[in-house]
Every structure is written in structure tokens, then in C-alpha cells.
PDB file of N, CA and C in Angstrom:
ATOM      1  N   UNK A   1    -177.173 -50.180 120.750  1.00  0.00           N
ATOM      2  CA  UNK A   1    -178.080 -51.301 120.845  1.00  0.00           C
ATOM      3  C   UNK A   1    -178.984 -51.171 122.067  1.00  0.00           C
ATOM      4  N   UNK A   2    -178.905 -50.535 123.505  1.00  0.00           N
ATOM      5  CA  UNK A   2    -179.454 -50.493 123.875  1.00  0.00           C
ATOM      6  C   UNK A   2    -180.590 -49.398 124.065  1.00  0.00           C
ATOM      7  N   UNK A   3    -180.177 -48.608 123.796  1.00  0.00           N
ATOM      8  CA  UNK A   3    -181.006 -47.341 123.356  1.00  0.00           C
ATOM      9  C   UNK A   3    -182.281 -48.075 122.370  1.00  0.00           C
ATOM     10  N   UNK A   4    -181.766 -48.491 121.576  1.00  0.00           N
ATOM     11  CA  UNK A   4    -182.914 -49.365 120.526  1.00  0.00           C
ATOM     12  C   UNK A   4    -183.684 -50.467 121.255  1.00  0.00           C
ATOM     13  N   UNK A   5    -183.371 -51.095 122.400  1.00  0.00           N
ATOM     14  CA  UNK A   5    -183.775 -52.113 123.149  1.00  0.00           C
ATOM     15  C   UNK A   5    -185.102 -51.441 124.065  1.00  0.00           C
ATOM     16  N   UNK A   6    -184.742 -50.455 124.564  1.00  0.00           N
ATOM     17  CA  UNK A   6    -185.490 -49.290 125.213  1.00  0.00           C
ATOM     18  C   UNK A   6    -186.408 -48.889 124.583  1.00  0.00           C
ATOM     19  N   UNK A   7    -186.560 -48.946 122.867  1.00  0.00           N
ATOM     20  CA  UNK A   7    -187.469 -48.054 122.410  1.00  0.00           C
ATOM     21  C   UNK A   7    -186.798 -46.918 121.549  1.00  0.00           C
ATOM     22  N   UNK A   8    -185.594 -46.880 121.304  1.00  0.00           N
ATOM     23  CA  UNK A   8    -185.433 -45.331 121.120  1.00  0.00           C
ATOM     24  C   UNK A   8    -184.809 -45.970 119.337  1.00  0.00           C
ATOM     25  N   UNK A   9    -185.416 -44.842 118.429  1.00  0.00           N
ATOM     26  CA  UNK A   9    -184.992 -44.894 117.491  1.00  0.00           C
ATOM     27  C   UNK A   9    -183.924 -43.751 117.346  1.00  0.00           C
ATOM     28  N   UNK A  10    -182.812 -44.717 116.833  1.00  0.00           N
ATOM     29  CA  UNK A  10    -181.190 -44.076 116.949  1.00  0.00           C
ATOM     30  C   UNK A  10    -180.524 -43.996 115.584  1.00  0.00           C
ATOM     31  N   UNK A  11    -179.725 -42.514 115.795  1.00  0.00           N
ATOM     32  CA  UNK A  11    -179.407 -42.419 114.337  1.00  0.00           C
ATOM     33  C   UNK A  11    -177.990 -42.008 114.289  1.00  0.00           C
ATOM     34  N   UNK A  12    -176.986 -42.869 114.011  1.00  0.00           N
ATOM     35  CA  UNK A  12    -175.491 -42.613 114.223  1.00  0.00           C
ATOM     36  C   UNK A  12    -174.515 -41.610 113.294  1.00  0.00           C
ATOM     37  N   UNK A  13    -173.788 -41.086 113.656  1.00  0.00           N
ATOM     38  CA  UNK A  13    -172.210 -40.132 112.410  1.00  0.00           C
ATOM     39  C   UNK A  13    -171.277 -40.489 113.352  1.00  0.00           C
ATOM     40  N   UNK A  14    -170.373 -41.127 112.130  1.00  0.00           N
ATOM     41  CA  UNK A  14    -168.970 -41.320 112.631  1.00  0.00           C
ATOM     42  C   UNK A  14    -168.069 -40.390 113.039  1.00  0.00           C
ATOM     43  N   UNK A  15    -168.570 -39.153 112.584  1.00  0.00           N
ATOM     44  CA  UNK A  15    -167.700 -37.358 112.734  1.00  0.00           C
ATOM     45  C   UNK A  15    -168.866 -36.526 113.052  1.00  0.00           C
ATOM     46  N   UNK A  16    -168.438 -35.221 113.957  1.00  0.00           N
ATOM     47  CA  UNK A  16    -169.149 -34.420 113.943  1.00  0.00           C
ATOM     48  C   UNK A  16    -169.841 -33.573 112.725  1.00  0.00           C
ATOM     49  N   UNK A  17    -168.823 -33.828 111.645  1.00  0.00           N
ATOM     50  CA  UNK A  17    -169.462 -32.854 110.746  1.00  0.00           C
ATOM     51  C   UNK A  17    -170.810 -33.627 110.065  1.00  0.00           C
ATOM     52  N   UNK A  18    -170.715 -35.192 109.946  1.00  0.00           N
ATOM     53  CA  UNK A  18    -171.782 -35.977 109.677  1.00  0.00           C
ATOM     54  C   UNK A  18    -172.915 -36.021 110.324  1.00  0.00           C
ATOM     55  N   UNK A  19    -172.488 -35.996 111.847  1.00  0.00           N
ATOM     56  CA  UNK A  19    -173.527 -35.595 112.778  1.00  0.00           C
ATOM     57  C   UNK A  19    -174.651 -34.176 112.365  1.00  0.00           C
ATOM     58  N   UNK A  20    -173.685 -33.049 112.563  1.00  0.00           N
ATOM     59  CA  UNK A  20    -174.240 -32.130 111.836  1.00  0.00           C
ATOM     60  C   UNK A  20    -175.212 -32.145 111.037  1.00  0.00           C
ATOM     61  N   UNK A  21    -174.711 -33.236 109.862  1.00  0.00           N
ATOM     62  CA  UNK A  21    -175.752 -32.877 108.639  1.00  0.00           C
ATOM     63  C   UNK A  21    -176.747 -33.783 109.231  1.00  0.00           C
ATOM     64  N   UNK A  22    -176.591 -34.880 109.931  1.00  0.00           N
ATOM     65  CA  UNK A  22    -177.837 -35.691 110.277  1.00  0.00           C
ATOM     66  C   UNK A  22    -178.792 -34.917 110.935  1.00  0.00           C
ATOM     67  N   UNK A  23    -177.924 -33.886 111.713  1.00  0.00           N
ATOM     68  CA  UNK A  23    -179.535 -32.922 112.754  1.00  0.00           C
ATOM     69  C   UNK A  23    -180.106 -32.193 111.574  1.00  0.00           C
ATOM     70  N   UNK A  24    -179.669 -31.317 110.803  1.00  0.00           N
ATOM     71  CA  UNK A  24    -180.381 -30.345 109.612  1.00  0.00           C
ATOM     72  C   UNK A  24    -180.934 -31.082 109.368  1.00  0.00           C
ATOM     73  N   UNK A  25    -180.668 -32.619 108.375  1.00  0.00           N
ATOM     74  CA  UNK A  25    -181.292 -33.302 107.841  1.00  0.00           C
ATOM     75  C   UNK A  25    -182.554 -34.152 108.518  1.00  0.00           C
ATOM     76  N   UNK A  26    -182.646 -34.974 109.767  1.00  0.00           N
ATOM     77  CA  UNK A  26    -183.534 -35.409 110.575  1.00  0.00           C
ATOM     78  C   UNK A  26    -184.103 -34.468 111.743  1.00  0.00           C
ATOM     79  N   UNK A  27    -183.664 -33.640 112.308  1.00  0.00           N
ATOM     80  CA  UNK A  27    -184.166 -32.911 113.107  1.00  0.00           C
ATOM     81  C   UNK A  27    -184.501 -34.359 114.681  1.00  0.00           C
ATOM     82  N   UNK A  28    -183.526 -34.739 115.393  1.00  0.00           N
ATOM     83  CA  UNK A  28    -184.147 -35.663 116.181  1.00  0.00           C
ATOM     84  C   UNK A  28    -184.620 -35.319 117.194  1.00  0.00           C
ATOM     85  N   UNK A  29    -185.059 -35.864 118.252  1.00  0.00           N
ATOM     86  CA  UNK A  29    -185.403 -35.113 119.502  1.00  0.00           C
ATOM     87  C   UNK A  29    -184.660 -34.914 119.974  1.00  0.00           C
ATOM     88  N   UNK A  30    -183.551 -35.743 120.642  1.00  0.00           N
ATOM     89  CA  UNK A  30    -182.247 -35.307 121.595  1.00  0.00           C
ATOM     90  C   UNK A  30    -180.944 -36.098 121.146  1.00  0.00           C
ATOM     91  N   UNK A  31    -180.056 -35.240 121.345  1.00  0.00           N
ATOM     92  CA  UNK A  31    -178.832 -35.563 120.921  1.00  0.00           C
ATOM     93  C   UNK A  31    -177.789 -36.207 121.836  1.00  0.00           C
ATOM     94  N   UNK A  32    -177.148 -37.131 121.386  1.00  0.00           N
ATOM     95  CA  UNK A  32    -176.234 -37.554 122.413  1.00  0.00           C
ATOM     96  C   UNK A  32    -174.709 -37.330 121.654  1.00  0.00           C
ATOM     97  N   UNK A  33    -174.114 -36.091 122.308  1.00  0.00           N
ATOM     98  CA  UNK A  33    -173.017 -36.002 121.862  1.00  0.00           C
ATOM     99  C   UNK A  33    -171.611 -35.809 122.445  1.00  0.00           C
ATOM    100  N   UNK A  34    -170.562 -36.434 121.811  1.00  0.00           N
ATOM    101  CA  UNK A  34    -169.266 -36.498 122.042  1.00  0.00           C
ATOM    102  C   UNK A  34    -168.322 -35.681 122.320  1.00  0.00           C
ATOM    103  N   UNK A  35    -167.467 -35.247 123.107  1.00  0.00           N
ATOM    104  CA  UNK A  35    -166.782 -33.787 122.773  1.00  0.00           C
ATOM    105  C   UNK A  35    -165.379 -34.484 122.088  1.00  0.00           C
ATOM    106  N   UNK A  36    -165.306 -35.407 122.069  1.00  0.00           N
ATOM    107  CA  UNK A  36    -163.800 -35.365 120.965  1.00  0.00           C
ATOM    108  C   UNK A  36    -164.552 -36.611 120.140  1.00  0.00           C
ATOM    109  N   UNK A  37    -164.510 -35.841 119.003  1.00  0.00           N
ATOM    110  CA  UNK A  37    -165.079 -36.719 117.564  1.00  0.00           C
ATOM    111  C   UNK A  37    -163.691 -35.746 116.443  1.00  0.00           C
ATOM    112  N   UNK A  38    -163.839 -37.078 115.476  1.00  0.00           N
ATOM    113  CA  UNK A  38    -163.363 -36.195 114.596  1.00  0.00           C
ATOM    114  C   UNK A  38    -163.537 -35.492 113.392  1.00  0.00           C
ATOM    115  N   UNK A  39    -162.932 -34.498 112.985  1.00  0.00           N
ATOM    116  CA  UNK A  39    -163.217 -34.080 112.006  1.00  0.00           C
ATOM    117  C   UNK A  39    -164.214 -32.818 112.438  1.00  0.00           C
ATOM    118  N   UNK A  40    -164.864 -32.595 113.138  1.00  0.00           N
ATOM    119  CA  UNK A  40    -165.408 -31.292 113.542  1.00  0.00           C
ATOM    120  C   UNK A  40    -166.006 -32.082 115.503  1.00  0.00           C
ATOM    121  N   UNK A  41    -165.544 -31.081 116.549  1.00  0.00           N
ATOM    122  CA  UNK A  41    -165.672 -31.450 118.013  1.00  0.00           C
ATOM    123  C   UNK A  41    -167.173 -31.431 118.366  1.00  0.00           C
ATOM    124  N   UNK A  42    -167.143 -32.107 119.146  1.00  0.00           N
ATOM    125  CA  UNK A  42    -168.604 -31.911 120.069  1.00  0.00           C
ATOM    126  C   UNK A  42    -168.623 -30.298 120.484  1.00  0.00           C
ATOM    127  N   UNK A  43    -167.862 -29.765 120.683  1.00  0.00           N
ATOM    128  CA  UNK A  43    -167.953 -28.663 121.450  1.00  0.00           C
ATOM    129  C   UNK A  43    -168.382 -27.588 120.610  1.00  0.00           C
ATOM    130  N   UNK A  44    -167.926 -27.813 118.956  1.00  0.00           N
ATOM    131  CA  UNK A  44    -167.842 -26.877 117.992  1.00  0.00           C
ATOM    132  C   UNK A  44    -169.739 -27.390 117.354  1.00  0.00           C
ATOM    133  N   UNK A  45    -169.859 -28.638 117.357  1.00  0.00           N
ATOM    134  CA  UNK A  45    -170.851 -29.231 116.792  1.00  0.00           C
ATOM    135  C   UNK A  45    -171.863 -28.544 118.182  1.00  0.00           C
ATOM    136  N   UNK A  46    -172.128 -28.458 118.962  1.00  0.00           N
ATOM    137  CA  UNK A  46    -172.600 -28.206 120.124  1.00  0.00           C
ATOM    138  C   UNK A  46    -172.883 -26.114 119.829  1.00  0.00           C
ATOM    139  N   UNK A  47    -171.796 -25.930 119.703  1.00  0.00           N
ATOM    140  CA  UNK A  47    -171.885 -24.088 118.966  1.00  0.00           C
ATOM    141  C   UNK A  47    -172.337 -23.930 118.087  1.00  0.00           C
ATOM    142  N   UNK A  48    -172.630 -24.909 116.913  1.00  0.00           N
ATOM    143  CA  UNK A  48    -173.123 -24.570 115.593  1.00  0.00           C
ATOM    144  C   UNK A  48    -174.773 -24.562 115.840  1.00  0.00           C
ATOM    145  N   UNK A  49    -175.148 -25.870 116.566  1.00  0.00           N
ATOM    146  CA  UNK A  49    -176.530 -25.944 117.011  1.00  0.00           C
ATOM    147  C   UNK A  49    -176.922 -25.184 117.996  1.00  0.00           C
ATOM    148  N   UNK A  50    -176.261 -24.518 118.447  1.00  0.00           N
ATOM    149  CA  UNK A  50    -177.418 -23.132 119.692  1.00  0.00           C
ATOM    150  C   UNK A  50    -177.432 -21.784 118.474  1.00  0.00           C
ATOM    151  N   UNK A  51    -176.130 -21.539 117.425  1.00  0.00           N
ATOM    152  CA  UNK A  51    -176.498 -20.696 116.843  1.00  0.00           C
ATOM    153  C   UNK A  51    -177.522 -20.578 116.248  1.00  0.00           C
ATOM    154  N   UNK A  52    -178.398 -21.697 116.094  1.00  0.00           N
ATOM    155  CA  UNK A  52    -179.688 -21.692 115.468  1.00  0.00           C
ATOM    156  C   UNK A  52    -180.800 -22.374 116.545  1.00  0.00           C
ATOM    157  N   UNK A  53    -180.737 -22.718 117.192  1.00  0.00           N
ATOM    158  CA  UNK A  53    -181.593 -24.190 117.903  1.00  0.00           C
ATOM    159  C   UNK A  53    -180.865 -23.552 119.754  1.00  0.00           C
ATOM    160  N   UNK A  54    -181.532 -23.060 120.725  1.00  0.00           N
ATOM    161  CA  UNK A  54    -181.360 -23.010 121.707  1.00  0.00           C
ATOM    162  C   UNK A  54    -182.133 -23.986 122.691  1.00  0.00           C
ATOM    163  N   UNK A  55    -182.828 -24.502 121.838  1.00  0.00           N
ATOM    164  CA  UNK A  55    -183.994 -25.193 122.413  1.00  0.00           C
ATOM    165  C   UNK A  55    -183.725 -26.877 122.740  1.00  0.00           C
ATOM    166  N   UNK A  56    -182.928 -27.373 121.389  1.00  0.00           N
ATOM    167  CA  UNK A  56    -182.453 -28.645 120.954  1.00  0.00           C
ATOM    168  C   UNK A  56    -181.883 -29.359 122.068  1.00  0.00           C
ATOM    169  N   UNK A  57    -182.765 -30.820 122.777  1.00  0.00           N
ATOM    170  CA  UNK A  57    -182.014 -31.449 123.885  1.00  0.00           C
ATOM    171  C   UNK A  57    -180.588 -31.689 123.309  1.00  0.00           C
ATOM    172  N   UNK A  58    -179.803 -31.421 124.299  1.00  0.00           N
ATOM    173  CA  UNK A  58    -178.350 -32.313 124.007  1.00  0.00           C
ATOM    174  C   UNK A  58    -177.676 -32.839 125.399  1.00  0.00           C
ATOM    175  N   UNK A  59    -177.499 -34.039 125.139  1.00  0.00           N
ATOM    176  CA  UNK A  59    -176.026 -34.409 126.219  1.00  0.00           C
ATOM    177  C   UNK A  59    -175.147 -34.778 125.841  1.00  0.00           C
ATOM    178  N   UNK A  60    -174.227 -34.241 127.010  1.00  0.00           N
ATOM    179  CA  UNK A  60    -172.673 -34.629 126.193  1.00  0.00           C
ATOM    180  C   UNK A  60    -172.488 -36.048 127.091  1.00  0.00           C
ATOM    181  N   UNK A  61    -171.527 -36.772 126.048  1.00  0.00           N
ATOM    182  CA  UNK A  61    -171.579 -38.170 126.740  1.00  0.00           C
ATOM    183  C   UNK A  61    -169.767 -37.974 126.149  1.00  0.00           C
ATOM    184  N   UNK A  62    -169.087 -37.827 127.557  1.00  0.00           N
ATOM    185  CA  UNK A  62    -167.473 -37.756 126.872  1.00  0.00           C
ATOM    186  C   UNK A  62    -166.259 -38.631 128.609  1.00  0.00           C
ATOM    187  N   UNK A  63    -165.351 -38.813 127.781  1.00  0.00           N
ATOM    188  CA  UNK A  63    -164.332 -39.385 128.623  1.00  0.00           C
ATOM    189  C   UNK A  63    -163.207 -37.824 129.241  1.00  0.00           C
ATOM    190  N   UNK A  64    -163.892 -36.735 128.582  1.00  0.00           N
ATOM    191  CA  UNK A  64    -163.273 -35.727 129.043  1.00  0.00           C
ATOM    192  C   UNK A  64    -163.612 -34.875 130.709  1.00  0.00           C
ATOM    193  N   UNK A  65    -162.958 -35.250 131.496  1.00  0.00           N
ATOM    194  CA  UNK A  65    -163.269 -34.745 132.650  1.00  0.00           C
ATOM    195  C   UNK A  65    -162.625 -33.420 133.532  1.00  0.00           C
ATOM    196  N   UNK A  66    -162.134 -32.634 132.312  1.00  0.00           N
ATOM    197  CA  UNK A  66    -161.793 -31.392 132.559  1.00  0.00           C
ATOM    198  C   UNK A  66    -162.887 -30.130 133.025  1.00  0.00           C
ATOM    199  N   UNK A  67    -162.722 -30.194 134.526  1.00  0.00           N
ATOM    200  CA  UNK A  67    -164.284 -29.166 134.586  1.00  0.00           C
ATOM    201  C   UNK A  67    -164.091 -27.564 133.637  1.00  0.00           C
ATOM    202  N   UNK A  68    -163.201 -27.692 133.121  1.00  0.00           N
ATOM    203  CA  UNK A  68    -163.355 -26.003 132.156  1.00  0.00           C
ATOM    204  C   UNK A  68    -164.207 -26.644 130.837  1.00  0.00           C
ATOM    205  N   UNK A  69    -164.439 -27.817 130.667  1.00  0.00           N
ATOM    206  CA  UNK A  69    -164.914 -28.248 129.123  1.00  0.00           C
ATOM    207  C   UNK A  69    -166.442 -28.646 130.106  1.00  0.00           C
ATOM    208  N   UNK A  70    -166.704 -29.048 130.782  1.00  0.00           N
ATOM    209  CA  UNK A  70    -168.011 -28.822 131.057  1.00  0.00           C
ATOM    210  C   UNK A  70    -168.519 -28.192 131.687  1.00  0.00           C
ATOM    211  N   UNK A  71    -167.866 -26.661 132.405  1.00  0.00           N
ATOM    212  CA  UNK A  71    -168.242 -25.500 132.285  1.00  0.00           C
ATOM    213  C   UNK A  71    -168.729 -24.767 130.891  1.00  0.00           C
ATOM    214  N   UNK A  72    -168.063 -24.717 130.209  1.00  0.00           N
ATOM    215  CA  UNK A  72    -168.335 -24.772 128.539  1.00  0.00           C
ATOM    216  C   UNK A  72    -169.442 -25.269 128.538  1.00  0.00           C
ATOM    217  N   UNK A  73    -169.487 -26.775 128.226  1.00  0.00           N
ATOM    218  CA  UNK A  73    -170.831 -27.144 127.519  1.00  0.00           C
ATOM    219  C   UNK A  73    -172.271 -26.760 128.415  1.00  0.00           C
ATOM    220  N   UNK A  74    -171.950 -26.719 129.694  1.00  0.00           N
ATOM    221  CA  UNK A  74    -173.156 -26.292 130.316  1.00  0.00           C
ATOM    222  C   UNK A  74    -173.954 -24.934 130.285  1.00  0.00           C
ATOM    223  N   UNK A  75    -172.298 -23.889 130.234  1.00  0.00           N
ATOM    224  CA  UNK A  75    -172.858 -22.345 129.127  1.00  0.00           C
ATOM    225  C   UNK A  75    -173.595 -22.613 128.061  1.00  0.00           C
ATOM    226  N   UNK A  76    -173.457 -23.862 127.522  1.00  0.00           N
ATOM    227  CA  UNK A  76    -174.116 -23.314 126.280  1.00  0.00           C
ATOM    228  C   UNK A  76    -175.513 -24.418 126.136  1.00  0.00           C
ATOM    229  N   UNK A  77    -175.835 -24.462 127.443  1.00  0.00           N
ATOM    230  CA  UNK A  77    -177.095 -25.436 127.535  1.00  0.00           C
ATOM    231  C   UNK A  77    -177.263 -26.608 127.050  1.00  0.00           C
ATOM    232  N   UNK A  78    -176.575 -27.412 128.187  1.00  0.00           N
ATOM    233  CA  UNK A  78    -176.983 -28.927 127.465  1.00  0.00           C
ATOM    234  C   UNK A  78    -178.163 -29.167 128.965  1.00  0.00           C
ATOM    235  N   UNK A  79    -178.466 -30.418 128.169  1.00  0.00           N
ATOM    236  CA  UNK A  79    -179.748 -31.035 129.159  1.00  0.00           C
ATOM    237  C   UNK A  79    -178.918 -32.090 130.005  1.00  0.00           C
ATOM    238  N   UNK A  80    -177.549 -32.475 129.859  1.00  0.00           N
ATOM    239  CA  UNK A  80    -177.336 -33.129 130.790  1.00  0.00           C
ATOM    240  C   UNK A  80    -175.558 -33.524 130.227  1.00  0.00           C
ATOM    241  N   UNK A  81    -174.763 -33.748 131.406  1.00  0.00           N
ATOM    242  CA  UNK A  81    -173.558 -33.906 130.760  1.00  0.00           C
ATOM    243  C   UNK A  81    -172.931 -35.278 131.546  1.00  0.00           C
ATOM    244  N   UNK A  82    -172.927 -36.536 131.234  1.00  0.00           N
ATOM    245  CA  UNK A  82    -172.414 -37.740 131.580  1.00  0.00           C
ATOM    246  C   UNK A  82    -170.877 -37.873 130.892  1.00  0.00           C
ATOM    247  N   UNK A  83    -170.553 -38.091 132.252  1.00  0.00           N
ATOM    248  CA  UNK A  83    -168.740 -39.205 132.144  1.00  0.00           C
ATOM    249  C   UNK A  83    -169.058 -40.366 131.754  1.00  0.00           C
ATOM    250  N   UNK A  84    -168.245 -40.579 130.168  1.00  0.00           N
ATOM    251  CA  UNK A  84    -168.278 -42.222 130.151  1.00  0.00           C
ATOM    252  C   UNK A  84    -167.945 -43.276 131.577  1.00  0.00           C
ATOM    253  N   UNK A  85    -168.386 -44.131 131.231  1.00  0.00           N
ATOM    254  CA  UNK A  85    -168.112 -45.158 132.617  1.00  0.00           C
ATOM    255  C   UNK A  85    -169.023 -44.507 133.522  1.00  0.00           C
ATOM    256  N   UNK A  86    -169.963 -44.160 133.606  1.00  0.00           N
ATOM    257  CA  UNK A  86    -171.116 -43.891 134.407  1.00  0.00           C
ATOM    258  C   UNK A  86    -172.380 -45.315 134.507  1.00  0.00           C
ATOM    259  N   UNK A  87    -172.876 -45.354 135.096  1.00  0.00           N
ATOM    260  CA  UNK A  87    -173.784 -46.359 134.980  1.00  0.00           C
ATOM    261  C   UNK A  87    -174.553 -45.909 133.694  1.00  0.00           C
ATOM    262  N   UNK A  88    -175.394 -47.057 133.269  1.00  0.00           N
ATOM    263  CA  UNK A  88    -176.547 -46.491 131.994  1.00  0.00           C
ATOM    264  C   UNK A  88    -177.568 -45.948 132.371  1.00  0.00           C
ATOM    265  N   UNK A  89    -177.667 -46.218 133.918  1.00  0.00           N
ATOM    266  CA  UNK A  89    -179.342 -45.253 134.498  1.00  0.00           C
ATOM    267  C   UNK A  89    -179.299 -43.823 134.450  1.00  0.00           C
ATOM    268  N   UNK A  90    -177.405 -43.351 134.074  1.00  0.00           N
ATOM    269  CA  UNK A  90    -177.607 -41.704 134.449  1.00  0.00           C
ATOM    270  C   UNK A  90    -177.653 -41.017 133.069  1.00  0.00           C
ATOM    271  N   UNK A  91    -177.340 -42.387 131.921  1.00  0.00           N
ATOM    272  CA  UNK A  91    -178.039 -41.525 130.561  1.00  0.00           C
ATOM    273  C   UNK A  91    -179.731 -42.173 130.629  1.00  0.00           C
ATOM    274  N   UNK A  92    -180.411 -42.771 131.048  1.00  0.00           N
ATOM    275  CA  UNK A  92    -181.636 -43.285 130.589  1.00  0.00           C
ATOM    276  C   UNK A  92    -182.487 -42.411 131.517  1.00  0.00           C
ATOM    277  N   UNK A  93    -181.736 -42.410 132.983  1.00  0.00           N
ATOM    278  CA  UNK A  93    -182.308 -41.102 133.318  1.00  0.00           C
ATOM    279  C   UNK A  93    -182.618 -39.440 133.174  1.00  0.00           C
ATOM    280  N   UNK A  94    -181.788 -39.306 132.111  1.00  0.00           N
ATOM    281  CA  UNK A  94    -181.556 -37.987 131.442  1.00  0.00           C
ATOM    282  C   UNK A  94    -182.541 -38.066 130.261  1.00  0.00           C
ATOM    283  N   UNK A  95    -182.394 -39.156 130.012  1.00  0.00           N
ATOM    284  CA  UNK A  95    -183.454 -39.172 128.357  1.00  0.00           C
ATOM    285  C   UNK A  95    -184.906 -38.873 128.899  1.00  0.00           C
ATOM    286  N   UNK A  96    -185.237 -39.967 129.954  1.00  0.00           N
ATOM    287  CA  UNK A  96    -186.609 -39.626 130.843  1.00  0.00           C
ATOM    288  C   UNK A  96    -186.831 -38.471 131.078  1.00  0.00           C
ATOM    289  N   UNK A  97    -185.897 -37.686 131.626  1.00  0.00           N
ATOM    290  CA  UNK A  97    -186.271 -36.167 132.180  1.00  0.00           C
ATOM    291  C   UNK A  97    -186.709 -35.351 130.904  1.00  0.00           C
ATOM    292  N   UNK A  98    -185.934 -35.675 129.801  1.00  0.00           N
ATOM    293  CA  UNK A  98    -185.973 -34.642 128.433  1.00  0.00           C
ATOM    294  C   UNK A  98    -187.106 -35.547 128.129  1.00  0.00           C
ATOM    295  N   UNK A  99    -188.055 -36.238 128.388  1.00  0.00           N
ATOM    296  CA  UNK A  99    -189.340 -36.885 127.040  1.00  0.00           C
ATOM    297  C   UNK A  99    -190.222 -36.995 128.080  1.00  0.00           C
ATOM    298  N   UNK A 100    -189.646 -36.981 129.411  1.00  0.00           N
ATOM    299  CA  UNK A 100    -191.561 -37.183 130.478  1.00  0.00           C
ATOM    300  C   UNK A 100    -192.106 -36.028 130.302  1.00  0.00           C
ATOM    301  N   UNK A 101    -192.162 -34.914 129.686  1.00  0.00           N
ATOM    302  CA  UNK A 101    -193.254 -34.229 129.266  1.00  0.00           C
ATOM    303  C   UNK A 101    -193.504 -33.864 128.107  1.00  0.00           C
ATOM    304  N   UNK A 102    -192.872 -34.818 126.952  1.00  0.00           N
ATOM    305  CA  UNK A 102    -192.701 -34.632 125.608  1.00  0.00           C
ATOM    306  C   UNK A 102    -194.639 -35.587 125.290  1.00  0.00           C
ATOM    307  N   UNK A 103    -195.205 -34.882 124.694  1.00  0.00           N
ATOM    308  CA  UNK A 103    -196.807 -35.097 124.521  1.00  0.00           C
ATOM    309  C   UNK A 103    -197.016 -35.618 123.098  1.00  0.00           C
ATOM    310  N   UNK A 104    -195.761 -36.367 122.486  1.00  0.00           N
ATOM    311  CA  UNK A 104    -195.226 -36.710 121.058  1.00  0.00           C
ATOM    312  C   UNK A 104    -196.100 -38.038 121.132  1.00  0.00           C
ATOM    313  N   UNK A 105    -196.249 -38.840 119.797  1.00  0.00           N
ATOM    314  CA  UNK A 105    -196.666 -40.091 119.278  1.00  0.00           C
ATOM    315  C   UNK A 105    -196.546 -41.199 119.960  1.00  0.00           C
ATOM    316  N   UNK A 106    -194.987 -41.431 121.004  1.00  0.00           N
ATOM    317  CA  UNK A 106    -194.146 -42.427 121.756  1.00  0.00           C
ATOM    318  C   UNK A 106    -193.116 -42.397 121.061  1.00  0.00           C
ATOM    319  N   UNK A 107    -192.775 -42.298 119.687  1.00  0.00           N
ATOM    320  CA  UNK A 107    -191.625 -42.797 118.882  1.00  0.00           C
ATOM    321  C   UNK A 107    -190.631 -41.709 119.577  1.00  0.00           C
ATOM    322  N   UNK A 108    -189.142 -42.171 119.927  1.00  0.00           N
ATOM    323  CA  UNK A 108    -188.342 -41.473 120.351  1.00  0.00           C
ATOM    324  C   UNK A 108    -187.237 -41.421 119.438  1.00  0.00           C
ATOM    325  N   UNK A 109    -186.389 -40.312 118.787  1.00  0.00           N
ATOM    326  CA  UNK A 109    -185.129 -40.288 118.001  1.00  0.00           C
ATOM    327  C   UNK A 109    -184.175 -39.567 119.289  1.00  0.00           C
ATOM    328  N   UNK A 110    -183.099 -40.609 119.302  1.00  0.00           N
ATOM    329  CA  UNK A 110    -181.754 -40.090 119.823  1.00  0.00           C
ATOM    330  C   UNK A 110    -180.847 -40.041 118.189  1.00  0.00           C
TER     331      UNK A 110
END
């Protein structure tokens, strides 16, 4: 809800593998993703999209604070990696960094 309050048109999967099909299928601008979802991981969902897409914003937004899992996700290029329970300025500030030079319409998809 607040993402949508902001402006941002948001598009939800209850599982990674749904997620999945939502990026093939919508292609959004940046991703905000989970590392423990079920049914297929952020981490695995996160590997499937650089095998094709190196380019694709992503952040991981997880309660996992094991620095070997965000050593991981940062190998494999995310644009930004937030601990739940963070304030909301350090994801809104991450979204800013990935779209202040995006030269798009205004419409934003998370």
C-alpha cells in the first residue's frame, strides 16, 4: 500500500515461482524480492533472472541476516539489499537511486 501511495504501480506473487512468471510475463522495472518465499527462493528466483537479465533492478528485502546469503545476493548483482525492520526511507531510497535517471513516462512498476 505504500509503494502505491508513492506512485508506484505494484504487482504481487505469493511464491517465487509466480513471481517468476510475473517478470517474463510483465517485465517490471525493479523488483523487490524475498529470499525465503515458497515454493521456489529468492535466491534461486534471483539466479534464474541474471541467467537471462543482468541488467534487471532487484532488491532483496529479507529477515535473513546471514552475511554468507548476502554475500550471495550481492555476487549476483542486486541494486540494493534491505533487512526487514529497516526504516521505509532505506527501501524508497533505493527505488530513487534505481529511477533518478530512469528518462521513462513517470509510471513506475515494482
Amino acid at each position: 500500500m505504500l509503494l502505491r501511495e508513492e506512485g508506484y504501480d505494484v504487482l504481487l506473487a505469493d511464491n517465487g515461482w509466480m513471481g517468476m512468471e510475473c517478470y517474463r510475463r510483465e517485465h517490471p522495472d525493479v523488483i523487490l524480492l524475498d529470499v525465503n518465499m515458497p515454493v521456489l527462493d529468492g535466491i534461486a528466483v534471483l539466479e534464474l533472472i541474471r541467467a537471462t537479465d543482468l541488467k534487471q533492478p532487484v532488491i532483496v528485502l529479507t529477515d535473513d541476516i546471514n552475511p554468507e546469503t548476502e554475500r550471495h545476493v550481492r555476487a549476483l548483482g542486486v541494486s540494493g539489499f534491505i533487512v526487514k525492520g529497516q526504516p521505509l526511507r532505506a527501501l524508497m531510497g533505493a527505488l530513487e537511486d534505481i529511477f533518478k535517471d530512469d528518462p521513462s513516462d513517470g509510471s513506475r512498476a515494482a
